[in-house]
N, C-alpha and C. Protein backbone atom coordinates (compact mmCIF):
# COMPACT_ATOMS: atom_id res chain seq x y z
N UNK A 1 16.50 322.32 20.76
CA UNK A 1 15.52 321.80 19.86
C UNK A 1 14.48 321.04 20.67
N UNK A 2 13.16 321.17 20.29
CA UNK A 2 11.90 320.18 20.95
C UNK A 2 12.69 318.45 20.68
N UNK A 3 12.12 317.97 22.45
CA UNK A 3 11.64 316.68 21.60
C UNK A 3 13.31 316.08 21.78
N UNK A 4 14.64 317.24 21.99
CA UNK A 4 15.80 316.82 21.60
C UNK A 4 16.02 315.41 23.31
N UNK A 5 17.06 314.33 23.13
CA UNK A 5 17.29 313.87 23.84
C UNK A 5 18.41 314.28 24.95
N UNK A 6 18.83 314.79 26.04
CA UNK A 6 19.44 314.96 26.90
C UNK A 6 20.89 314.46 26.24
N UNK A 7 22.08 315.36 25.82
CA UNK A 7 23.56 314.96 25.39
C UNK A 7 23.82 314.20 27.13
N UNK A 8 24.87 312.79 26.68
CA UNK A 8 25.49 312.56 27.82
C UNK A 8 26.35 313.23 27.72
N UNK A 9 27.27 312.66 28.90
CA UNK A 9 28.16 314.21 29.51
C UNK A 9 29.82 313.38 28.99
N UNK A 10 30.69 314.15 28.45
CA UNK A 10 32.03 313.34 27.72
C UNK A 10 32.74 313.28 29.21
N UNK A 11 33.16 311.68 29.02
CA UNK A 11 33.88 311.07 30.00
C UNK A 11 34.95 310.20 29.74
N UNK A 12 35.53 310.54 29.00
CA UNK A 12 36.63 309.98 28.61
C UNK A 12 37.67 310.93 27.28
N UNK A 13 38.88 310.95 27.92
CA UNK A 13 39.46 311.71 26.38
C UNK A 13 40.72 310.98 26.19
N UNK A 14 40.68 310.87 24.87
CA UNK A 14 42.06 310.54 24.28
C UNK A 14 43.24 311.73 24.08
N UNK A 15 44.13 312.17 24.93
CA UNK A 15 45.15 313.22 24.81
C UNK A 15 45.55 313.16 23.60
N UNK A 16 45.78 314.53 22.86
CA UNK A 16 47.06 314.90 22.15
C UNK A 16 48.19 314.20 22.22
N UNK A 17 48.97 313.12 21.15
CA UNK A 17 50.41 312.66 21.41
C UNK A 17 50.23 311.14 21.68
N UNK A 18 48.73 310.83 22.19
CA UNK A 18 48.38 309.22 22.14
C UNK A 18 48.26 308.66 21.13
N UNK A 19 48.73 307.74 21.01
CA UNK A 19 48.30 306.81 20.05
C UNK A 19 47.65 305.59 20.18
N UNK A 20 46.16 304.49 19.96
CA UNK A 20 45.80 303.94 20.03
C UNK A 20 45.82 302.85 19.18
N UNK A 21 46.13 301.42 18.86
CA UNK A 21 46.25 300.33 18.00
C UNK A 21 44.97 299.37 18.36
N UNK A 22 44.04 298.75 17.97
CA UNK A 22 42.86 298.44 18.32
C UNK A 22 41.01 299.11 18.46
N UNK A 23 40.58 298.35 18.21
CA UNK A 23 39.30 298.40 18.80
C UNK A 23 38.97 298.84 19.82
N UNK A 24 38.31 300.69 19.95
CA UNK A 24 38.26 301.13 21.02
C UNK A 24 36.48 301.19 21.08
N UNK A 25 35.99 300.84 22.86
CA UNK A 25 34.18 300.55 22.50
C UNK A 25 34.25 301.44 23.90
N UNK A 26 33.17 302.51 23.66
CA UNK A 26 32.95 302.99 25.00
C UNK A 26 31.36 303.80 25.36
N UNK A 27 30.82 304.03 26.42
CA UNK A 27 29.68 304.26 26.25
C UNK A 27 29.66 305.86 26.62
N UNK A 28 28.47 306.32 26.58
CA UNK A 28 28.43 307.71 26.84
C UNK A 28 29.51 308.28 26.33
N UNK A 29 29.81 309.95 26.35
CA UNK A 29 30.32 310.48 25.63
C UNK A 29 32.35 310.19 25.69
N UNK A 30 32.91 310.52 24.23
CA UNK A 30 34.33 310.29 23.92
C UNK A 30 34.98 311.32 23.15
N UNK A 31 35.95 311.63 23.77
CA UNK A 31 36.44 313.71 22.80
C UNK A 31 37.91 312.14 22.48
N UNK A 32 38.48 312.48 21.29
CA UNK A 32 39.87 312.41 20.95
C UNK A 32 40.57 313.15 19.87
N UNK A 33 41.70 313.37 20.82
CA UNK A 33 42.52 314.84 20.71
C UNK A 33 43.58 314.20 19.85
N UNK A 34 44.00 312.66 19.91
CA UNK A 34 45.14 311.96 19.51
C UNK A 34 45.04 311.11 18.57
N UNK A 35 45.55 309.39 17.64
CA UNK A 35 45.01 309.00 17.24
C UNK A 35 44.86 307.88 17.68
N UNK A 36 43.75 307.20 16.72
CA UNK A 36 43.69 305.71 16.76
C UNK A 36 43.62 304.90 15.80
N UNK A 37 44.54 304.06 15.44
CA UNK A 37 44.24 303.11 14.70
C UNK A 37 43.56 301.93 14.83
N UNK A 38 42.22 302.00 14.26
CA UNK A 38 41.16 301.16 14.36
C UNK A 38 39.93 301.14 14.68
N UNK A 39 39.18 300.65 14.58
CA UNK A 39 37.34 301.30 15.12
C UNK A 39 36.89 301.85 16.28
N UNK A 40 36.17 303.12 16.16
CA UNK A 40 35.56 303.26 17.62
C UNK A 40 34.51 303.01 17.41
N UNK A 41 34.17 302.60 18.46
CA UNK A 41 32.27 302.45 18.78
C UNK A 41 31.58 302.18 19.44
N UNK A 42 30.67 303.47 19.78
CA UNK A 42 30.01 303.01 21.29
C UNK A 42 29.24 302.02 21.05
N UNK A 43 28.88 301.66 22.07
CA UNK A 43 28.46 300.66 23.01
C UNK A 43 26.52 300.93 22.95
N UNK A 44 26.40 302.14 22.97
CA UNK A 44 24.58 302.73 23.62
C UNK A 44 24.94 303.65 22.26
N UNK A 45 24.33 303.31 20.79
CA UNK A 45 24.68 303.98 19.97
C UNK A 45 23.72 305.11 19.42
N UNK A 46 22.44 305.12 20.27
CA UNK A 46 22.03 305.75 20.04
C UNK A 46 21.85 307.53 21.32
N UNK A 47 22.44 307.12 21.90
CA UNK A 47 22.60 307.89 23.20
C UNK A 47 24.20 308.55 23.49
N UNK A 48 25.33 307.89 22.61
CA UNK A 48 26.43 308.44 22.67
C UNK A 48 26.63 309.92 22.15
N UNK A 49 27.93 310.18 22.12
CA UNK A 49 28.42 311.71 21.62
C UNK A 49 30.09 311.44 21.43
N UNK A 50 30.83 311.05 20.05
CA UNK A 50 31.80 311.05 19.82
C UNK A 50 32.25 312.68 19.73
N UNK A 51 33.78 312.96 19.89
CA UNK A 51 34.31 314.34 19.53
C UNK A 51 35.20 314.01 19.03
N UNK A 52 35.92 313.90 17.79
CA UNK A 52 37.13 313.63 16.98
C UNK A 52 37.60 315.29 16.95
N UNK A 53 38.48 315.71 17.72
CA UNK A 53 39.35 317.04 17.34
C UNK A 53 39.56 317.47 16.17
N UNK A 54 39.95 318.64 15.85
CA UNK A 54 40.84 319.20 14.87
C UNK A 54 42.32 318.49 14.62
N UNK A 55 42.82 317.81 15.69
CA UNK A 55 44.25 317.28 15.62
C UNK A 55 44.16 315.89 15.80
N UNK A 56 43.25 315.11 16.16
CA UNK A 56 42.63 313.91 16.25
C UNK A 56 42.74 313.45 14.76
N UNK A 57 42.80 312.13 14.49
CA UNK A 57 42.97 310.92 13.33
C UNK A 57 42.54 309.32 13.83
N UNK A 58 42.04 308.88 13.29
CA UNK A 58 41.08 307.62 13.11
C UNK A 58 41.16 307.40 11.90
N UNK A 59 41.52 306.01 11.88
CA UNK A 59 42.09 305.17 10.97
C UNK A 59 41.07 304.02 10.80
N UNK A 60 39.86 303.61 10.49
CA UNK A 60 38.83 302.98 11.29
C UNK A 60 37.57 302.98 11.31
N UNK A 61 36.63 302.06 11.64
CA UNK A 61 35.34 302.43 11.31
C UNK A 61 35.17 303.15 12.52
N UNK A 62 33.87 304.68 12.24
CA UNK A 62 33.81 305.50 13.65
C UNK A 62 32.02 304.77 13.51
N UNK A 63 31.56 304.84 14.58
CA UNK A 63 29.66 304.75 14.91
C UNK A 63 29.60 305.28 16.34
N UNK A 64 28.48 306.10 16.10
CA UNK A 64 27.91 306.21 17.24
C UNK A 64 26.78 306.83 17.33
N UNK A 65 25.43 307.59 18.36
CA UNK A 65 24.63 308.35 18.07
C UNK A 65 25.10 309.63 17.55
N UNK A 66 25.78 310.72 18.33
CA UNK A 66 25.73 312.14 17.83
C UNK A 66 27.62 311.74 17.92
N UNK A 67 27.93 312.32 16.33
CA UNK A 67 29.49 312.38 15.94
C UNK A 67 29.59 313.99 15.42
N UNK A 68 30.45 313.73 16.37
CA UNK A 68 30.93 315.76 15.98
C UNK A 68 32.44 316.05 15.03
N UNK A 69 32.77 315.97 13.88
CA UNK A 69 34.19 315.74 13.56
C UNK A 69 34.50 316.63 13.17
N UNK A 70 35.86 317.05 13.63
CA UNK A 70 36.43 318.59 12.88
C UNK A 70 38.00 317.92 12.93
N UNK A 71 38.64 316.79 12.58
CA UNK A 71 39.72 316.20 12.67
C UNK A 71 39.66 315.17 11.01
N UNK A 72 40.39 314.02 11.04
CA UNK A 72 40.60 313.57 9.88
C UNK A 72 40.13 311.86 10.01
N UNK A 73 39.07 311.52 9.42
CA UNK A 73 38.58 310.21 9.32
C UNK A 73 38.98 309.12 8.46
N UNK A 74 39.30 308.20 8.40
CA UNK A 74 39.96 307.84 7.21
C UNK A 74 39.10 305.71 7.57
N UNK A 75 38.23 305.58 6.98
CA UNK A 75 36.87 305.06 7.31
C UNK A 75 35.75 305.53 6.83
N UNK A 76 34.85 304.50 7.58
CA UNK A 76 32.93 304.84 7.22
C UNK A 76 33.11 305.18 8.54
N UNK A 77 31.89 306.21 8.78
CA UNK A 77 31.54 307.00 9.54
C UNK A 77 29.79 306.74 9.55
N UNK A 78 29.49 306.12 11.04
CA UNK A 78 27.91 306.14 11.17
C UNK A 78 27.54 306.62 12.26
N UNK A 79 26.59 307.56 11.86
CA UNK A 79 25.72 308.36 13.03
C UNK A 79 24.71 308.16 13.32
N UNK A 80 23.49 307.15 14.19
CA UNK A 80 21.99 306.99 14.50
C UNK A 80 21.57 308.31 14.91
N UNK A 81 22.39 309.41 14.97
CA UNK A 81 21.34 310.34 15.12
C UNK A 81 21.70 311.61 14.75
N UNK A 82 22.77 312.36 14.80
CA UNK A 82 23.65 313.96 14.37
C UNK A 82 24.67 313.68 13.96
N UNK A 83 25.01 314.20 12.83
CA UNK A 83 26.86 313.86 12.41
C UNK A 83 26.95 315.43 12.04
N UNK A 84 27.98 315.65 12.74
CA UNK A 84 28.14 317.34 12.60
C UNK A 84 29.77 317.51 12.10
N UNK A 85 30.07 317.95 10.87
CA UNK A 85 31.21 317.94 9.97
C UNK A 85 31.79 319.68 10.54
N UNK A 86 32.56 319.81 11.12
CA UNK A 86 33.26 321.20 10.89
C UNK A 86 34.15 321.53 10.61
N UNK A 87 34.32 322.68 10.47
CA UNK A 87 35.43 323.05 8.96
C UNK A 87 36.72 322.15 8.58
N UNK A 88 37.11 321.82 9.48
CA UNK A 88 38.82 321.01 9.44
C UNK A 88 38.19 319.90 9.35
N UNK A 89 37.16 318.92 9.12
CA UNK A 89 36.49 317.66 9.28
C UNK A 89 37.27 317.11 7.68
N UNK A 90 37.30 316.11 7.25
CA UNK A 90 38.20 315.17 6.46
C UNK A 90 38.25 313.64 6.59
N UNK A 91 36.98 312.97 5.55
CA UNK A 91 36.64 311.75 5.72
C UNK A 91 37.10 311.58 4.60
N UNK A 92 37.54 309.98 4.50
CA UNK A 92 37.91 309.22 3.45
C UNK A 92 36.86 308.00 3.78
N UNK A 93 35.82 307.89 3.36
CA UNK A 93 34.84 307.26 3.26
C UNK A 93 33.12 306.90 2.92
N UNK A 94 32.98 306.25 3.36
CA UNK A 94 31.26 306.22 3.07
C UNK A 94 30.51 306.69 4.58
N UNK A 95 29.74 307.61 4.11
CA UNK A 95 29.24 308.06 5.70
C UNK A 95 27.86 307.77 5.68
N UNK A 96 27.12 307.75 6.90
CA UNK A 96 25.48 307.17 7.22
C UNK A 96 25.07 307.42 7.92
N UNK A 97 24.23 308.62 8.40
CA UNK A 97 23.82 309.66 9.31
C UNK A 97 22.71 309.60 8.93
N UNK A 98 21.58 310.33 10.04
CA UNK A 98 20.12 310.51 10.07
C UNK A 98 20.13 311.90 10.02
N UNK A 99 20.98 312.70 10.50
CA UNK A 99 20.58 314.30 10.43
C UNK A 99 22.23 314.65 10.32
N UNK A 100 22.46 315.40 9.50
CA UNK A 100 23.52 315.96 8.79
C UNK A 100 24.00 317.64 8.72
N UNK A 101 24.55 317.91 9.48
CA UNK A 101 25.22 319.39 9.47
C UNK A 101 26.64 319.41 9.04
N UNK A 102 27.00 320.03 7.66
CA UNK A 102 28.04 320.33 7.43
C UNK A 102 28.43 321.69 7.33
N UNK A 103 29.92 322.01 8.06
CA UNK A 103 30.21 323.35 7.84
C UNK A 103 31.10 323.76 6.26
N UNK A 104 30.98 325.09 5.87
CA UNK A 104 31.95 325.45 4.83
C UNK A 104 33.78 324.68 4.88
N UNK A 105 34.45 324.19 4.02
CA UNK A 105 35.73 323.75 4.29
C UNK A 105 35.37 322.24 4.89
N UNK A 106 34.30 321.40 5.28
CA UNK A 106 34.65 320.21 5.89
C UNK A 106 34.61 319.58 4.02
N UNK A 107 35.25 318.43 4.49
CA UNK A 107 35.76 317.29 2.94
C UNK A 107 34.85 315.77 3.03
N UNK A 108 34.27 315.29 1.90
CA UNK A 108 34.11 314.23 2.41
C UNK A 108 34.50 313.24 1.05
N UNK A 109 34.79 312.24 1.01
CA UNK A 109 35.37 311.09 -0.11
C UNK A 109 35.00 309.96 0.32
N UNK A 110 33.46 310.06 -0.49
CA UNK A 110 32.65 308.66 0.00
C UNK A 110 31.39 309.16 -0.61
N UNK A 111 30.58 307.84 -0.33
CA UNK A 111 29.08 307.71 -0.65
C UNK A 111 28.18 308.69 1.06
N UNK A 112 27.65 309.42 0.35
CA UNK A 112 26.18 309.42 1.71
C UNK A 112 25.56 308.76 1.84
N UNK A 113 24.98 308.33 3.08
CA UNK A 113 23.17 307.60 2.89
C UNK A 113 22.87 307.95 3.85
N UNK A 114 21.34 308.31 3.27
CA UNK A 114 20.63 308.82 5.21
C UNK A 114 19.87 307.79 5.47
N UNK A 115 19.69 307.97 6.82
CA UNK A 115 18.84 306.97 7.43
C UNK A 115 17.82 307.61 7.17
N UNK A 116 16.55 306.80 7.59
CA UNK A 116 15.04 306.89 7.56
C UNK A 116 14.62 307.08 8.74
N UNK A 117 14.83 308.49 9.29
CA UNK A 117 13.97 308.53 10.62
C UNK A 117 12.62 307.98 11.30
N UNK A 118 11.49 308.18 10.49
CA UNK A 118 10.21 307.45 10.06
C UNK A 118 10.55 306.08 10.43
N UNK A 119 11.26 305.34 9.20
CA UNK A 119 11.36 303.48 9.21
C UNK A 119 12.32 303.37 10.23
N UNK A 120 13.15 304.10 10.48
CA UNK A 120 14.55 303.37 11.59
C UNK A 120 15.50 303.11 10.41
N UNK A 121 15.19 302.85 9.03
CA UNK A 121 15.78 302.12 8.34
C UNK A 121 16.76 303.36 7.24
N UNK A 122 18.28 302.51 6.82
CA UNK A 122 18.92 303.01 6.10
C UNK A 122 18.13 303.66 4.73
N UNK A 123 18.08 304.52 3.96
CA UNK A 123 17.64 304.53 2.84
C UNK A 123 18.23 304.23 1.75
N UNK A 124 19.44 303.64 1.78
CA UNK A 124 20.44 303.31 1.19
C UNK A 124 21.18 302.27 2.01
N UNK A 125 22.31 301.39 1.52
CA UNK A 125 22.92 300.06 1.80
C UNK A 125 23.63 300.58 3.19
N UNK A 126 23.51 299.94 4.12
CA UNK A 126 24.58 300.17 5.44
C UNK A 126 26.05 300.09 4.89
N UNK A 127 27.01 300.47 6.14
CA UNK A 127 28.20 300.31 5.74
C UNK A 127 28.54 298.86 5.57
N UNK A 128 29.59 298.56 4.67
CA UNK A 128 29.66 297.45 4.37
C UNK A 128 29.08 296.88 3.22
N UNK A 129 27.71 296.80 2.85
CA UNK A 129 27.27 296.29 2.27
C UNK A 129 27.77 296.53 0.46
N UNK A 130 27.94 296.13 -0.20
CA UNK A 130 28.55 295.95 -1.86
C UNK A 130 27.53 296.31 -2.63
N UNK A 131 27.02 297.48 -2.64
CA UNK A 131 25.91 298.09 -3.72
C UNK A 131 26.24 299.00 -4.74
N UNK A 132 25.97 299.49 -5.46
CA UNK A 132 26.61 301.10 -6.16
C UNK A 132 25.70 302.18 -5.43
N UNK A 133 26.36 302.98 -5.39
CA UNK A 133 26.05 304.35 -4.62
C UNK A 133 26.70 305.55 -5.29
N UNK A 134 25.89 306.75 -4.88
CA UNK A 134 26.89 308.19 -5.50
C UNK A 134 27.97 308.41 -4.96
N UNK A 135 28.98 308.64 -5.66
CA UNK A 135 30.52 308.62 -4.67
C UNK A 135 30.43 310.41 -5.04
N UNK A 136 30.87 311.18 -4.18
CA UNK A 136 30.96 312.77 -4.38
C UNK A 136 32.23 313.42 -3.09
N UNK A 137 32.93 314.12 -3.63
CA UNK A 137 33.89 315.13 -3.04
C UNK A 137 33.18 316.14 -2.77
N UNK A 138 32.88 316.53 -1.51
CA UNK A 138 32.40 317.85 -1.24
C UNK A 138 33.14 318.95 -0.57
N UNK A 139 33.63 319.44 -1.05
CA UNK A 139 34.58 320.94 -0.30
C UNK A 139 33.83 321.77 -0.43
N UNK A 140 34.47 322.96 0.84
CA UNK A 140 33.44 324.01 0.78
C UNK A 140 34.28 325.20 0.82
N UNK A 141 35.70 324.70 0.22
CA UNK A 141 37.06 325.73 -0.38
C UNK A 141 36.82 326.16 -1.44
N UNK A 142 35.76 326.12 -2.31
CA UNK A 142 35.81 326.23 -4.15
C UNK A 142 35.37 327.59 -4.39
N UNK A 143 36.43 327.91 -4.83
CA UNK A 143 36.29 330.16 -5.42
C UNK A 143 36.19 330.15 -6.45
């Protein structure tokens, strides 16, 4: 894409069979294959690249710039810049992305809000905040 920013390069992975308890903060890119209980979040949030696996689980708030999830979220989920849902993807939460790709089969159980590319600004309440919002189930299993 024009204009796109250079992906950093993933330097760090959480194995299959790990388990994490805490607050995990890291910069540049993060693949996890295993789980964690508790928040990730980079550090340079607009320059990161989370990878939550297909077999990966997060228990936790996730943030970062570009979030790629095809594993199971169970949290708010914020993206400053790509949140890319694929098929096995499975949030239990409120999500907040600026640019949004979902595949057929990803789930989500929560409010959307996009950011305002233009303002910088949420167009809707950040995470956290106590507002009413549209709550919607989206599957992309329905025959």
């Amino acid at each position: 894409m024009f204009g796109s920013k250079k992906q950093p390069a993933i330097r760090s992975l959480i194995g299959e069979g790990t388990v994490i308890q805490g607050t995990l903060r890291f910069s540049d890119g993060l693949r996890i294959d295993g789980e964690i209980q508790g928040d990730v979040v980079a550090t340079a949030n607009d320059t990161s690249i989370l990878v939550i696996s297909e077999k990966a689980r997060v228990t936790g708030t996730v943030k970062a710039g570009h979030v790629i999830i095809n594993g199971t979220v169970i949290g708010p989920v914020e993206s400053n810049h790509l949140l890319e849902l694929q098929p096995k993807a499975h949030i239990q939460g409120d999500v907040v992305y600026e640019s949004l790709e979902m595949h057929q089969g990803a789930t989500i159980e929560g409010a959307l809000h996009r950011i305002s590319s233009t303002s910088g600004k949420a167009t809707a309440p950040s995470l956290g905040e106590d507002k009413p919002s549209l709550k919607l189930l989206a599957t992309g299993n329905d025959k």
